[in-house]
C-alpha atoms as a PDB file:
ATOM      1  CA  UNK A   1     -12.393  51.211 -27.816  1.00  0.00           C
ATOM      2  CA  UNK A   2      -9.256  52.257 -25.901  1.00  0.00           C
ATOM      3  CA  UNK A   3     -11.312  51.350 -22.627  1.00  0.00           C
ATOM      4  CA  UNK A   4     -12.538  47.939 -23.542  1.00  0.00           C
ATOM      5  CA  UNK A   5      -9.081  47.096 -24.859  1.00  0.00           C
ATOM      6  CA  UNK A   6      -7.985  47.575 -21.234  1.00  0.00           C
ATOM      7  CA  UNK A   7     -11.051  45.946 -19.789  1.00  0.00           C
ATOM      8  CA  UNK A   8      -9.912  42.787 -21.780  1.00  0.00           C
ATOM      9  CA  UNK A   9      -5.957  42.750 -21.017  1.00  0.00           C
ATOM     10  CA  UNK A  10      -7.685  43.484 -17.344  1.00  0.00           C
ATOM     11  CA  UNK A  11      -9.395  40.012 -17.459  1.00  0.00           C
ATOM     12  CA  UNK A  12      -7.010  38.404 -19.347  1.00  0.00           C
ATOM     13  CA  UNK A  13      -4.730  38.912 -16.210  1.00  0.00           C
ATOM     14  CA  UNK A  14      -6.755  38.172 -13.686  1.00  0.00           C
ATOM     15  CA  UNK A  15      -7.484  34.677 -15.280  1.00  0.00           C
ATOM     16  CA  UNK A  16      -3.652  34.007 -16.362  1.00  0.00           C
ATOM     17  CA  UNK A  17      -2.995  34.723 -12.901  1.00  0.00           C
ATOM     18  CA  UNK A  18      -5.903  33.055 -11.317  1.00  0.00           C
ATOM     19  CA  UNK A  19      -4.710  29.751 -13.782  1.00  0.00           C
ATOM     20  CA  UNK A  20      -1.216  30.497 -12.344  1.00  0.00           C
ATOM     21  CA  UNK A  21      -2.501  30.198  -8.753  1.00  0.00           C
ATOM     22  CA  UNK A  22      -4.276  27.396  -9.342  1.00  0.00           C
ATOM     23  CA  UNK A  23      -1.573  25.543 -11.291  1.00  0.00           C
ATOM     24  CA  UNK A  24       0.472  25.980  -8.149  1.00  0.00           C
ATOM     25  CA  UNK A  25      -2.072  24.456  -6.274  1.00  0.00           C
ATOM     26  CA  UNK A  26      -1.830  21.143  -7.960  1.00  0.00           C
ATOM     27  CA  UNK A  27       1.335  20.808  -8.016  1.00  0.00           C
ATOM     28  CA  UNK A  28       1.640  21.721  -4.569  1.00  0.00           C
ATOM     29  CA  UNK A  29      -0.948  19.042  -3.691  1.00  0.00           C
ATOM     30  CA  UNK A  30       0.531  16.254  -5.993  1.00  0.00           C
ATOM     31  CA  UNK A  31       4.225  17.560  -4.433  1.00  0.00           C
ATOM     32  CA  UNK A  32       2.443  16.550  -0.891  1.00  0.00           C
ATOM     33  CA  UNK A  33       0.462  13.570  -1.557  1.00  0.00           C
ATOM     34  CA  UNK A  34       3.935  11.930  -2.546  1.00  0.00           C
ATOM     35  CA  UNK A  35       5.318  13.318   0.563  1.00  0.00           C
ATOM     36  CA  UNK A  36       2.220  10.996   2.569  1.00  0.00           C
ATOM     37  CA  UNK A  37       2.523   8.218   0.442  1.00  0.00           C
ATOM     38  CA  UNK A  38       6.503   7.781   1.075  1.00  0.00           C
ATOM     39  CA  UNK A  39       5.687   8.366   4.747  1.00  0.00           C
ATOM     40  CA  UNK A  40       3.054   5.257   3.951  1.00  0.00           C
ATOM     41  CA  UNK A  41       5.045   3.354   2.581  1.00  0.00           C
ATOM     42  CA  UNK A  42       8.144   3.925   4.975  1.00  0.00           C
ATOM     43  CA  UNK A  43       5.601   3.058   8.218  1.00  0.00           C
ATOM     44  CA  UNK A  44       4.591  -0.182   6.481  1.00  0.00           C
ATOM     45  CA  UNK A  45       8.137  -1.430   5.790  1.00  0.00           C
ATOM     46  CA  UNK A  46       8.998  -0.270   2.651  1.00  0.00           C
ATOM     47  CA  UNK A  47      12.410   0.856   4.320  1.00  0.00           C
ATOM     48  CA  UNK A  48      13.704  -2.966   4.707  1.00  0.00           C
ATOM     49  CA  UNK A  49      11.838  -4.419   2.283  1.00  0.00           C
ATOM     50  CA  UNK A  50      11.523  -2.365  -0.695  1.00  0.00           C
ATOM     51  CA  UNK A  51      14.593  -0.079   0.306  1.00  0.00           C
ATOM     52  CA  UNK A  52      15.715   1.081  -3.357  1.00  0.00           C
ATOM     53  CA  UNK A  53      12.479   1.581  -4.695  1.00  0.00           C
ATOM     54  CA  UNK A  54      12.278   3.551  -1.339  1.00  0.00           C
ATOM     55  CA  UNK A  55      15.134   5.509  -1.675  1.00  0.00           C
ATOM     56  CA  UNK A  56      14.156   6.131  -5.783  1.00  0.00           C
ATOM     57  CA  UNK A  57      10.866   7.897  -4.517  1.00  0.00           C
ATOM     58  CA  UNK A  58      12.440   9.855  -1.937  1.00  0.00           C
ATOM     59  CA  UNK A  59      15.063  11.127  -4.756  1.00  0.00           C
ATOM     60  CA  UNK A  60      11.899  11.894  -7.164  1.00  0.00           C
ATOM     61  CA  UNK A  61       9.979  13.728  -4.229  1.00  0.00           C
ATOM     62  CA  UNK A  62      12.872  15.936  -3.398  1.00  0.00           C
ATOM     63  CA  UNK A  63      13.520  16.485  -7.220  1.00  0.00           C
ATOM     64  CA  UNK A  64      10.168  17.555  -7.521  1.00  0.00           C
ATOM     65  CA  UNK A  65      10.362  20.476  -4.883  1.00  0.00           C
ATOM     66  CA  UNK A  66      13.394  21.607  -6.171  1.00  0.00           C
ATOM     67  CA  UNK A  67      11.628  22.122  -9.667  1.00  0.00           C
ATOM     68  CA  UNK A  68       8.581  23.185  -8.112  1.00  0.00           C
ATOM     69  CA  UNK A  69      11.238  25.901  -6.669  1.00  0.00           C
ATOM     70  CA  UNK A  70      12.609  26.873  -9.645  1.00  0.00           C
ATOM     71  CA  UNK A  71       8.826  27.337 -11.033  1.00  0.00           C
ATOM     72  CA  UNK A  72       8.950  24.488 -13.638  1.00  0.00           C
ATOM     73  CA  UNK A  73       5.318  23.236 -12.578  1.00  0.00           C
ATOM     74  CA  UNK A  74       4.862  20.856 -15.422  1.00  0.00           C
ATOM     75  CA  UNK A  75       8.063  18.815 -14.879  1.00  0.00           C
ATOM     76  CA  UNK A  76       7.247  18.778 -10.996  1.00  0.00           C
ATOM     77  CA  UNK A  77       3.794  17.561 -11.075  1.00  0.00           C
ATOM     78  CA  UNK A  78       5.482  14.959 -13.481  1.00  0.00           C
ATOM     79  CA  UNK A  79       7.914  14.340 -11.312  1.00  0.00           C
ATOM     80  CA  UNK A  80       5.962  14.324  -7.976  1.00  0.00           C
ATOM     81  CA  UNK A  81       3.320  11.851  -9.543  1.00  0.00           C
ATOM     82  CA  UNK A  82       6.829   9.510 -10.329  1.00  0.00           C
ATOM     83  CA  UNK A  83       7.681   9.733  -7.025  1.00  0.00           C
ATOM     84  CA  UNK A  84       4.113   8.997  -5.504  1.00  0.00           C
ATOM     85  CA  UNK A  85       3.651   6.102  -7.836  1.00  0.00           C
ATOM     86  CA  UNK A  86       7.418   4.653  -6.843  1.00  0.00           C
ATOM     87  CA  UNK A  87       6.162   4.862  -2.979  1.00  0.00           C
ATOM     88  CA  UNK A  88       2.410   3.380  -3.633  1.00  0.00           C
ATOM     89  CA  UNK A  89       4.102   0.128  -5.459  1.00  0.00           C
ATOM     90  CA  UNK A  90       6.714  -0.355  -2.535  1.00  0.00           C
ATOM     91  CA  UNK A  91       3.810   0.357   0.226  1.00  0.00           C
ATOM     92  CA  UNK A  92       1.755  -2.454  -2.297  1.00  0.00           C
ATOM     93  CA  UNK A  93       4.930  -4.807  -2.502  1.00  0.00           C
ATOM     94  CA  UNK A  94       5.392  -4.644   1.467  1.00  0.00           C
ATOM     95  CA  UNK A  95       1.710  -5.518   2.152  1.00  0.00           C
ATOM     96  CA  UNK A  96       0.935  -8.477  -0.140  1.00  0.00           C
ATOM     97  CA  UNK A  97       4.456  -9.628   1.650  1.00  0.00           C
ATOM     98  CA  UNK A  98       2.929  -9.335   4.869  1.00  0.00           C
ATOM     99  CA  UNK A  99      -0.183 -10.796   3.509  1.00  0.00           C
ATOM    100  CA  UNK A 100       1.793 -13.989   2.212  1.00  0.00           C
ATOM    101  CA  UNK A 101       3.575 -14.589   5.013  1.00  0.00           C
ATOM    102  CA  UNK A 102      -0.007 -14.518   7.371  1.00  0.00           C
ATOM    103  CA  UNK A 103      -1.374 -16.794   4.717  1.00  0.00           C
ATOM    104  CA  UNK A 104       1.583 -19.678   4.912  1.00  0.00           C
ATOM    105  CA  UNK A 105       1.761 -18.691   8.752  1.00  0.00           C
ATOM    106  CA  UNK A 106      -2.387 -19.505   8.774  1.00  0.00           C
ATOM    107  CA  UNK A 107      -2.043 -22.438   6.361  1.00  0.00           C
ATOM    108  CA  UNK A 108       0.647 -23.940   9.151  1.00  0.00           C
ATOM    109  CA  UNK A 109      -1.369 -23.782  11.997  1.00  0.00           C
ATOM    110  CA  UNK A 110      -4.158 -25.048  10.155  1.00  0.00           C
ATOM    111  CA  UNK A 111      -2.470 -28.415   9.244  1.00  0.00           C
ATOM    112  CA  UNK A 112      -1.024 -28.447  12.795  1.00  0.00           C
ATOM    113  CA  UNK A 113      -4.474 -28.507  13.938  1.00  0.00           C
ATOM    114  CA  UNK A 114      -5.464 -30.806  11.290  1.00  0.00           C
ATOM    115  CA  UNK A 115      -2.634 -33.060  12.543  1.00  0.00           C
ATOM    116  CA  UNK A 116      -4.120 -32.664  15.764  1.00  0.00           C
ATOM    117  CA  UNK A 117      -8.153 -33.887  14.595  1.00  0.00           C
ATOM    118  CA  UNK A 118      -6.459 -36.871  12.561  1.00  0.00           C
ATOM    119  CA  UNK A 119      -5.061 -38.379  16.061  1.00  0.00           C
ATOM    120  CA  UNK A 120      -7.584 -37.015  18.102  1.00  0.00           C
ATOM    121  CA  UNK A 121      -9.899 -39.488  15.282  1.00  0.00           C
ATOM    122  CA  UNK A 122      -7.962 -42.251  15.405  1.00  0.00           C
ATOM    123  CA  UNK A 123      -7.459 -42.565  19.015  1.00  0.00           C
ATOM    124  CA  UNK A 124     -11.680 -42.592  19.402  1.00  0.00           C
ATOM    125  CA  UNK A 125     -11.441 -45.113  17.190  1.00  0.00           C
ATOM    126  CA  UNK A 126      -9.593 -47.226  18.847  1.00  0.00           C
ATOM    127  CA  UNK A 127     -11.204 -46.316  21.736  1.00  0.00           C
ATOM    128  CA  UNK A 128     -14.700 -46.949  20.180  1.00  0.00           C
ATOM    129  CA  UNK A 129     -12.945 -50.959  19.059  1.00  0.00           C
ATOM    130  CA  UNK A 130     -11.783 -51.660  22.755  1.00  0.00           C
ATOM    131  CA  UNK A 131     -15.702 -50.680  24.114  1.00  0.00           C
ATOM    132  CA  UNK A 132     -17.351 -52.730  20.985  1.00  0.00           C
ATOM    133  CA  UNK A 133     -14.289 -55.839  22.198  1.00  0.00           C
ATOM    134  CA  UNK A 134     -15.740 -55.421  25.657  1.00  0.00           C
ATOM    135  CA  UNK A 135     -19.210 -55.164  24.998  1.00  0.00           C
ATOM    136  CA  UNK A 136     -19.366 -58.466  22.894  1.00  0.00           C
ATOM    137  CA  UNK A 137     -16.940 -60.157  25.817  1.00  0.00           C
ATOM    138  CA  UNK A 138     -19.565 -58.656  28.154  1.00  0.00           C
ATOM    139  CA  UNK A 139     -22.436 -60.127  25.894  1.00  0.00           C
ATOM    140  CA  UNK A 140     -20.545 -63.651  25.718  1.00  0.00           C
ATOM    141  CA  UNK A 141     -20.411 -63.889  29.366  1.00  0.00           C
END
């Protein structure tokens, strides 16, 4: 009885800290997936554009591995997902910004070009009048 009593608080150990090693792990992870995604976000531009939201997941990320320090797993992997989130929207803000500007940029140079066709129309137009002038003057002579 004695022996199995042992066997059990044996496993019960190796699973709690197995569970413990493992809960590290994620948090660890989450902790450095915000880490890339400010580093994302910073590369596309978040740093001019979306500087306080920025700046907010920075402050979350370093919170995070100062909990994650103090072993307080839960609140960092809370934390750390905060701070990854905060850093995914600014990356998300910077590129539809980009994106817009390309579009109006696109949708310029398209009526430019349009401009362009419209003349380029007109003038055959006239050009196709004088030859149909000259070919009935030619015709009348």
């Amino acid at each position: 009885m004695l022996n199995s009593l042992r066997v059990i608080l044996l496993i019960y150990l190796f699973i709690s800290i197995g569970c413990s090693t493992k809960s590290n792990q994620i948090v660890v992870d989450a902790v450095s997936d915000a880490q890339t995604q400010v580093q994302l976000a910073r590369k596309a531009g978040a740093g001019e554009t979306t500087h306080k939201d920025l700046l907010e997941a920075q402050q979350l990320l370093n919170r995070a591995g100062e909990l994650m320090s103090s072993g307080k797993n839960r609140e960092a992997y809370r934390v750390a997902m905060r701070a990854y989130l905060k850093a995914a929207v600014s990356e998300a803000i910077v590129t539809a910004d980009v994106a817009e500007n390309d579009a109006l940029e696109a949708e310029k140079e398209l009526a430019a070009q349009l401009d362009i066709v419209e003349t380029k129309r007109r003038e055959l137009e006239r050009i196709e009048a004088e030859l149909e002038e000259l070919k009935t003057q030619f015709d009348q002579n």
